[in-house]
PDB file of N, CA and C in Angstrom:
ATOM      1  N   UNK A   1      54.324  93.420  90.764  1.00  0.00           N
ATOM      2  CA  UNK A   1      55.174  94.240  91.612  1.00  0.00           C
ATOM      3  C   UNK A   1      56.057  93.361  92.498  1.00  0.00           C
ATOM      4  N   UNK A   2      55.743  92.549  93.062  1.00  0.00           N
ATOM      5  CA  UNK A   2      56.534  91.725  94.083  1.00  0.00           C
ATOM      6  C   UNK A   2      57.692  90.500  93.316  1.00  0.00           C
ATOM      7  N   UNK A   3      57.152  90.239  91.930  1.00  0.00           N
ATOM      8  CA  UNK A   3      58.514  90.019  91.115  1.00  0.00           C
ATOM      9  C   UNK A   3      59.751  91.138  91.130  1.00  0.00           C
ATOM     10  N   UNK A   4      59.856  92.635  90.890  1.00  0.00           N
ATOM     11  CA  UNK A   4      60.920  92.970  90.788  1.00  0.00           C
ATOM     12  C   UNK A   4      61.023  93.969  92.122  1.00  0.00           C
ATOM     13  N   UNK A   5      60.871  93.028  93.344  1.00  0.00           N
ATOM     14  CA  UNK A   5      61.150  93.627  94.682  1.00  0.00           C
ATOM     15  C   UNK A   5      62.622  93.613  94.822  1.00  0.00           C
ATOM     16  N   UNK A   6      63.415  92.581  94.300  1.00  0.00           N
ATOM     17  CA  UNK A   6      64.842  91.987  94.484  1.00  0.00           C
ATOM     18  C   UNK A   6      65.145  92.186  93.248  1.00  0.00           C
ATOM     19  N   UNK A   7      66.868  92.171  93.354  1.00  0.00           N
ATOM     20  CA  UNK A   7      68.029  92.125  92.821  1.00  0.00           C
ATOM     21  C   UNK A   7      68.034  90.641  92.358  1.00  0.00           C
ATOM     22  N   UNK A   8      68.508  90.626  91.228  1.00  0.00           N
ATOM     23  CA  UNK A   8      69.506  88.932  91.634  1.00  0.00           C
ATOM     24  C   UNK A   8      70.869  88.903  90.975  1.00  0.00           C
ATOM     25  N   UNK A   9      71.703  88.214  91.407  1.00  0.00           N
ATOM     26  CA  UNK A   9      72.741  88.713  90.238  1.00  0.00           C
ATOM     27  C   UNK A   9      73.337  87.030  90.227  1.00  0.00           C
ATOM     28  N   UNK A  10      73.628  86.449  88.738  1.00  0.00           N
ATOM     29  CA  UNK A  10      74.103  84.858  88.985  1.00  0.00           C
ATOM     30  C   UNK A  10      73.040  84.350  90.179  1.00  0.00           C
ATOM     31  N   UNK A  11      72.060  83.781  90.155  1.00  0.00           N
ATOM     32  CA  UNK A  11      71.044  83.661  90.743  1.00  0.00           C
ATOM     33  C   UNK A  11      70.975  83.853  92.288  1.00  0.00           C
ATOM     34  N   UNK A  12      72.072  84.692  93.177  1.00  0.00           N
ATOM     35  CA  UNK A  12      72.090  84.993  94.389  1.00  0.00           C
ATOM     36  C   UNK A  12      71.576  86.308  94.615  1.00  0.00           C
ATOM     37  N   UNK A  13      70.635  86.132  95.557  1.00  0.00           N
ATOM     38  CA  UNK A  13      69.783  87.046  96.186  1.00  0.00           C
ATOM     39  C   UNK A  13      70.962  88.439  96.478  1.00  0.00           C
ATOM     40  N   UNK A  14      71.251  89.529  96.204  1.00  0.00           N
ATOM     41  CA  UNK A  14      72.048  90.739  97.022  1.00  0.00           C
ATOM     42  C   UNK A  14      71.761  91.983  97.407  1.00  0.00           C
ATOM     43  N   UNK A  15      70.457  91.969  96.751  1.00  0.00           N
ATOM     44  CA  UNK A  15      70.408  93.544  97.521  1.00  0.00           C
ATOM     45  C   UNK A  15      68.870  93.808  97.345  1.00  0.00           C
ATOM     46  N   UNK A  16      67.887  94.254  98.215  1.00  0.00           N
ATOM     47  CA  UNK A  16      66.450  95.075  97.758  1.00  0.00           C
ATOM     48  C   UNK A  16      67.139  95.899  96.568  1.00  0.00           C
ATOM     49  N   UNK A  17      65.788  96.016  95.493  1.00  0.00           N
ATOM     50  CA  UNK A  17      65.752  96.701  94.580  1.00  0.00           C
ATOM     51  C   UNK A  17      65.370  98.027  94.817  1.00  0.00           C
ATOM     52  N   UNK A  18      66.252  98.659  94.528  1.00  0.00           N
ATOM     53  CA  UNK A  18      65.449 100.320  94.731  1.00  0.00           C
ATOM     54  C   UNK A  18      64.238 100.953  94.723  1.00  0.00           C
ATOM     55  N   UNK A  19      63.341 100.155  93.509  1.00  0.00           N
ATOM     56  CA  UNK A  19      61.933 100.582  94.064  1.00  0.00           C
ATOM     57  C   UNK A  19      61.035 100.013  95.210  1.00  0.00           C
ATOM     58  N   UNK A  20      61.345  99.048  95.737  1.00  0.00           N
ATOM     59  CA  UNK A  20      61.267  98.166  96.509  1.00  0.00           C
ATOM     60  C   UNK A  20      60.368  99.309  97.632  1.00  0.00           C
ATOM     61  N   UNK A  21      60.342 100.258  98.279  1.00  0.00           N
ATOM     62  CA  UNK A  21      59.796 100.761  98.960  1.00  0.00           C
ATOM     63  C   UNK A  21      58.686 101.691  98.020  1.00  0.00           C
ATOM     64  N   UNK A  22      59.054 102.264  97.123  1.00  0.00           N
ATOM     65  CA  UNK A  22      57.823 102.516  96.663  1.00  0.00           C
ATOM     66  C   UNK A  22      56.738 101.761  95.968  1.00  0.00           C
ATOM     67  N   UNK A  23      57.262 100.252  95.761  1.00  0.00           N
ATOM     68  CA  UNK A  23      56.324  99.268  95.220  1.00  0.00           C
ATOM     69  C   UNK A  23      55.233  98.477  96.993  1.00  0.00           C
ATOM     70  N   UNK A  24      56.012  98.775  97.347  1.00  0.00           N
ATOM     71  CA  UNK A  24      55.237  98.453  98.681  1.00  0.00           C
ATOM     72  C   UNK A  24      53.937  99.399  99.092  1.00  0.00           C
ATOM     73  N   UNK A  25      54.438 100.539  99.321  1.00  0.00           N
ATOM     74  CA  UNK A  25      53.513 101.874  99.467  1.00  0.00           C
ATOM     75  C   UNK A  25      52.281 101.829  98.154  1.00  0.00           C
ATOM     76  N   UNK A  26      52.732 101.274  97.060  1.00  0.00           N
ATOM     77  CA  UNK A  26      51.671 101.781  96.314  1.00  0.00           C
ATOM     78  C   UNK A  26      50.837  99.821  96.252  1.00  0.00           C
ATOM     79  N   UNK A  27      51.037  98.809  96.986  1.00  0.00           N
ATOM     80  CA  UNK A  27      50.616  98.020  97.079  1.00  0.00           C
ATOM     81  C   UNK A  27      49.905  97.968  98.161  1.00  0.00           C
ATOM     82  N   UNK A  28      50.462  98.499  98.929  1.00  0.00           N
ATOM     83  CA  UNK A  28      49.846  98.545 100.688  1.00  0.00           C
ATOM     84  C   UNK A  28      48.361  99.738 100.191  1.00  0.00           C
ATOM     85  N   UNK A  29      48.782 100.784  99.596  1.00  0.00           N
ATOM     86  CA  UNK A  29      47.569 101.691  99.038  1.00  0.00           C
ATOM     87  C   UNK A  29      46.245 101.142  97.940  1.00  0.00           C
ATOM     88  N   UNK A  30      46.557 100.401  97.229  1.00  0.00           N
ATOM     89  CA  UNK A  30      45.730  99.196  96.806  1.00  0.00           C
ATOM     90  C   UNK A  30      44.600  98.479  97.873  1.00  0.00           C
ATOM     91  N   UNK A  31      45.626  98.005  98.499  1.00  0.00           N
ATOM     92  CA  UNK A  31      45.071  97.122  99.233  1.00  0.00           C
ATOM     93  C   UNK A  31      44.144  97.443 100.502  1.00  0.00           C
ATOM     94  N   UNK A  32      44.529  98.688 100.796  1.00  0.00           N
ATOM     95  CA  UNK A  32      43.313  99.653 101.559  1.00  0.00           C
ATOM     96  C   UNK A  32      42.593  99.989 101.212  1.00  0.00           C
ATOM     97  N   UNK A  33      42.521 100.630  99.667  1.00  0.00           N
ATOM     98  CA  UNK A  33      41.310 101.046  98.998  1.00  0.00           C
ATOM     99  C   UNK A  33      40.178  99.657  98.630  1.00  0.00           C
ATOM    100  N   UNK A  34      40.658  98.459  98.714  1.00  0.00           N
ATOM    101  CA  UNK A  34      40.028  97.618  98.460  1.00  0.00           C
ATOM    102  C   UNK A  34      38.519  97.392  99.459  1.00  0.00           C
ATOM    103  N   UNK A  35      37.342  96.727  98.724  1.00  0.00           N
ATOM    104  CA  UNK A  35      36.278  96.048  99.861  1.00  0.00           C
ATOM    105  C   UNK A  35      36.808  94.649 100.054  1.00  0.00           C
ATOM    106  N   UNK A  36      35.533  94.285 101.365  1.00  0.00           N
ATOM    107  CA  UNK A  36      36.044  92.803 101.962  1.00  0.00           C
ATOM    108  C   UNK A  36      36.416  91.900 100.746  1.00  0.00           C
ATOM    109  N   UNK A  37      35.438  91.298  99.615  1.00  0.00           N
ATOM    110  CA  UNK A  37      35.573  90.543  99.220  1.00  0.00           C
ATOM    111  C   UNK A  37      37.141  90.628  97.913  1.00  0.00           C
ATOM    112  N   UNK A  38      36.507  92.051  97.384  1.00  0.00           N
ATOM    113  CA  UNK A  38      38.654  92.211  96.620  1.00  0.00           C
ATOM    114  C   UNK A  38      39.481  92.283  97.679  1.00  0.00           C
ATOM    115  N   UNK A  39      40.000  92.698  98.612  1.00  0.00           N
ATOM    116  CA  UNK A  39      40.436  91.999  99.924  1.00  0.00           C
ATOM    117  C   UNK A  39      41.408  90.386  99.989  1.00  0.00           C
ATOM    118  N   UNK A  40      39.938  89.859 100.286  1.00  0.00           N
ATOM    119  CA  UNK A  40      40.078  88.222 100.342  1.00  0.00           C
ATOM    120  C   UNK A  40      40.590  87.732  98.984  1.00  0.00           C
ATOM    121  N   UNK A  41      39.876  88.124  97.938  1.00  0.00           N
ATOM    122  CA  UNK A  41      40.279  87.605  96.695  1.00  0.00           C
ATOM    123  C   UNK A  41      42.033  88.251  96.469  1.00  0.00           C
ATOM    124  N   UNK A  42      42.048  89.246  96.815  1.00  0.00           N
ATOM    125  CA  UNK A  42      43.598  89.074  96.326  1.00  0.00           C
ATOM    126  C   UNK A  42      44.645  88.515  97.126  1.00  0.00           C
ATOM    127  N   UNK A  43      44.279  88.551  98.914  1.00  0.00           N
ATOM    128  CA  UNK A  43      44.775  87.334  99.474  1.00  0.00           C
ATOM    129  C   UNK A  43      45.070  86.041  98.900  1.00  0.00           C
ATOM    130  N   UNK A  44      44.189  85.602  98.594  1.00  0.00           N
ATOM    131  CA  UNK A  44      43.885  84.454  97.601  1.00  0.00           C
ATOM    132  C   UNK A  44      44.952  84.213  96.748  1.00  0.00           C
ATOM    133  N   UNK A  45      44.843  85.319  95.916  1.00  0.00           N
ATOM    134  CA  UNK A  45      45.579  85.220  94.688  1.00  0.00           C
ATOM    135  C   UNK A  45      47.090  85.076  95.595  1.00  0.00           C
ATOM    136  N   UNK A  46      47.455  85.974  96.272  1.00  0.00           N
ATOM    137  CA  UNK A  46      48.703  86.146  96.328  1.00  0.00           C
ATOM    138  C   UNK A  46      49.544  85.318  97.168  1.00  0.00           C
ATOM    139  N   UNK A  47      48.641  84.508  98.161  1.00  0.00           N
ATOM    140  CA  UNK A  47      49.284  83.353  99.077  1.00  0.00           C
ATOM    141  C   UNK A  47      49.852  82.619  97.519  1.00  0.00           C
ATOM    142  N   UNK A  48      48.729  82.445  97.051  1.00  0.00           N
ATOM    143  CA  UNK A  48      49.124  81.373  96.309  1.00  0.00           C
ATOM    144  C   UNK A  48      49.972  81.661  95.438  1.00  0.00           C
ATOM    145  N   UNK A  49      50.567  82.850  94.488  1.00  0.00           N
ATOM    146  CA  UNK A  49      51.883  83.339  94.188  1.00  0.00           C
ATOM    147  C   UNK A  49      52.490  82.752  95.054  1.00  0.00           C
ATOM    148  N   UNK A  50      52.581  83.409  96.132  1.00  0.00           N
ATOM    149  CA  UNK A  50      54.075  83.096  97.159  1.00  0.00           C
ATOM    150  C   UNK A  50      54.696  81.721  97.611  1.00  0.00           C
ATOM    151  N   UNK A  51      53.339  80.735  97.905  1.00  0.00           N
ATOM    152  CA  UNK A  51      53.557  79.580  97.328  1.00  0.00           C
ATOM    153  C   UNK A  51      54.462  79.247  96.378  1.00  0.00           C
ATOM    154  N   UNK A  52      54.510  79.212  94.808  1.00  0.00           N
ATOM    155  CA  UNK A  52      54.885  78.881  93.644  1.00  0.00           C
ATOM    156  C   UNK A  52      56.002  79.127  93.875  1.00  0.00           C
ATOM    157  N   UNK A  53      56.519  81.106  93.821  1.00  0.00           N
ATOM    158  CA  UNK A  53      57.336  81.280  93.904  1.00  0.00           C
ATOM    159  C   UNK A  53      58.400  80.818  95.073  1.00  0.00           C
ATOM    160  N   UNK A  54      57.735  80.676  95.878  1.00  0.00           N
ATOM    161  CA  UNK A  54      59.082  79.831  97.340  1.00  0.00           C
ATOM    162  C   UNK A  54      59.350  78.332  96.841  1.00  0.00           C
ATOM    163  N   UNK A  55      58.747  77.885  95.897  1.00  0.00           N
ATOM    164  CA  UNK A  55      59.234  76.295  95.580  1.00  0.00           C
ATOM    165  C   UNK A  55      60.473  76.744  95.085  1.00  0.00           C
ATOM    166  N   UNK A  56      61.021  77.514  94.330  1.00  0.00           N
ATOM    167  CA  UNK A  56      62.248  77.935  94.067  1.00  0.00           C
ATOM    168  C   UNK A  56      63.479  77.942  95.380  1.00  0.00           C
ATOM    169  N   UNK A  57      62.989  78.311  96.282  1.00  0.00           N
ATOM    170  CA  UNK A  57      63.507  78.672  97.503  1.00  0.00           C
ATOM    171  C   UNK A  57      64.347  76.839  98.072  1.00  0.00           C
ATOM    172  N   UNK A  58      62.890  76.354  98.172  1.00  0.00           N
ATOM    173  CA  UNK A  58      62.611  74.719  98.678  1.00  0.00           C
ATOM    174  C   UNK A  58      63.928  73.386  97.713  1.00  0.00           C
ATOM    175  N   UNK A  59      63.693  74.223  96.657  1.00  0.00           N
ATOM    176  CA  UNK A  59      64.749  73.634  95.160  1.00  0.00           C
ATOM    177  C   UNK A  59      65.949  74.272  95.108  1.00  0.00           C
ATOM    178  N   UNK A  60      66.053  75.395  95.922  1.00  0.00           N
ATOM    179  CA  UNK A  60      67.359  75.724  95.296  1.00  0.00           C
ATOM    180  C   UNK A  60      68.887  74.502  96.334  1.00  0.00           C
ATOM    181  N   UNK A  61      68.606  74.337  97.328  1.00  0.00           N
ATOM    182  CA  UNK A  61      69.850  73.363  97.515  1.00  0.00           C
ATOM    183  C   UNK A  61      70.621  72.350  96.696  1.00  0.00           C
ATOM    184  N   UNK A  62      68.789  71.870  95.800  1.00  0.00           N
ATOM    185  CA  UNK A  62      69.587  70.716  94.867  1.00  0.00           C
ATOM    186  C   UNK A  62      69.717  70.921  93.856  1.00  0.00           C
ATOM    187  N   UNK A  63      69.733  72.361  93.412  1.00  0.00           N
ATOM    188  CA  UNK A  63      70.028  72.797  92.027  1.00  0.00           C
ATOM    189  C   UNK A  63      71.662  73.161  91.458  1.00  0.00           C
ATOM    190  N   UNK A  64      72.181  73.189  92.597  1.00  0.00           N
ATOM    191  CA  UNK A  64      73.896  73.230  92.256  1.00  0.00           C
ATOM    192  C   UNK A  64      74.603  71.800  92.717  1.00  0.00           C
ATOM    193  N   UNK A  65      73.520  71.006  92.768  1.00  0.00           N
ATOM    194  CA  UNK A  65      74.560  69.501  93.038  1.00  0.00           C
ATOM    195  C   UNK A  65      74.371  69.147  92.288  1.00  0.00           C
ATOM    196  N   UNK A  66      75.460  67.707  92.206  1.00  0.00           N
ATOM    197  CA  UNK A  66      75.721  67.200  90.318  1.00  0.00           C
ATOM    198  C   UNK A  66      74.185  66.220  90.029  1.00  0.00           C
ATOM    199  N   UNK A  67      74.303  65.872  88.720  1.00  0.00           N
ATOM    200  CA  UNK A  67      72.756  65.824  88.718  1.00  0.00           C
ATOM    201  C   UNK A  67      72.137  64.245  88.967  1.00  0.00           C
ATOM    202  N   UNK A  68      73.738  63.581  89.104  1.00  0.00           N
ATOM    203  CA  UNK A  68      73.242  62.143  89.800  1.00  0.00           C
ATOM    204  C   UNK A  68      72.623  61.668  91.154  1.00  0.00           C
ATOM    205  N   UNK A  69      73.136  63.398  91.777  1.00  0.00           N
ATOM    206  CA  UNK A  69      72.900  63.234  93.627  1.00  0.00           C
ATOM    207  C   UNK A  69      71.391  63.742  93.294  1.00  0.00           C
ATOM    208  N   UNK A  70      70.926  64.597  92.412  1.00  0.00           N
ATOM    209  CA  UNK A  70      69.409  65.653  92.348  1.00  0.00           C
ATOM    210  C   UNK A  70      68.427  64.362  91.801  1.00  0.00           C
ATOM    211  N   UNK A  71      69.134  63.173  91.104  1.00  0.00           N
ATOM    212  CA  UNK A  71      67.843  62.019  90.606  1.00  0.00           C
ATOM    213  C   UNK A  71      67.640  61.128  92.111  1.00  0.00           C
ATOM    214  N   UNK A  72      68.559  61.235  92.728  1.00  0.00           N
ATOM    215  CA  UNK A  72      68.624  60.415  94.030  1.00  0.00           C
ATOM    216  C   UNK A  72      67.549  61.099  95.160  1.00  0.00           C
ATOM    217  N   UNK A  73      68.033  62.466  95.030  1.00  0.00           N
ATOM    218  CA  UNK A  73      66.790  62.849  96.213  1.00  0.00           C
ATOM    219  C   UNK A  73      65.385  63.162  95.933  1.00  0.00           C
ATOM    220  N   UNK A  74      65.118  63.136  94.628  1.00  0.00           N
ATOM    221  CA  UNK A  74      63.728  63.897  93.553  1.00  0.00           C
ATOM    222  C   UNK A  74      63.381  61.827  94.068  1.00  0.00           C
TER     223      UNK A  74
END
């Protein structure tokens, strides 16, 4: 669900995706029905998604420079 929260268009972020509020509601409802330990465990899981996915975030500056300046700063 939190993959198709966003839009992207040419890889720039532009708009929440329309389901975007009902993918929330039915995640937030999940996540109440859950006990402590599914709880924690999907904490778990999902820091660590968000992690992964923000290295994208961390990379994207040097992904549109030419690729002699991207061996220089890597």
């Amino acid at each position: 669900m939190l993959t198709t929260q966003w839009s992207l268009c040419h890889t720039e972020l532009i708009q929440p995706d329309a389901l975007q509020p009902i993918l929330e509601r039915i995640e937030l409802a999940l996540v109440e029905s859950f006990g402590d330990d599914d709880r924690r465990y999907f904490e778990q899981e999902f820091d660590f998604f968000k992690q992964v996915t923000g290295i994208s975030g961390a990379l994207k500056p040097y992904i549109r420079r030419p690729k002699s300046e991207r061996k220089v700063r890597f």
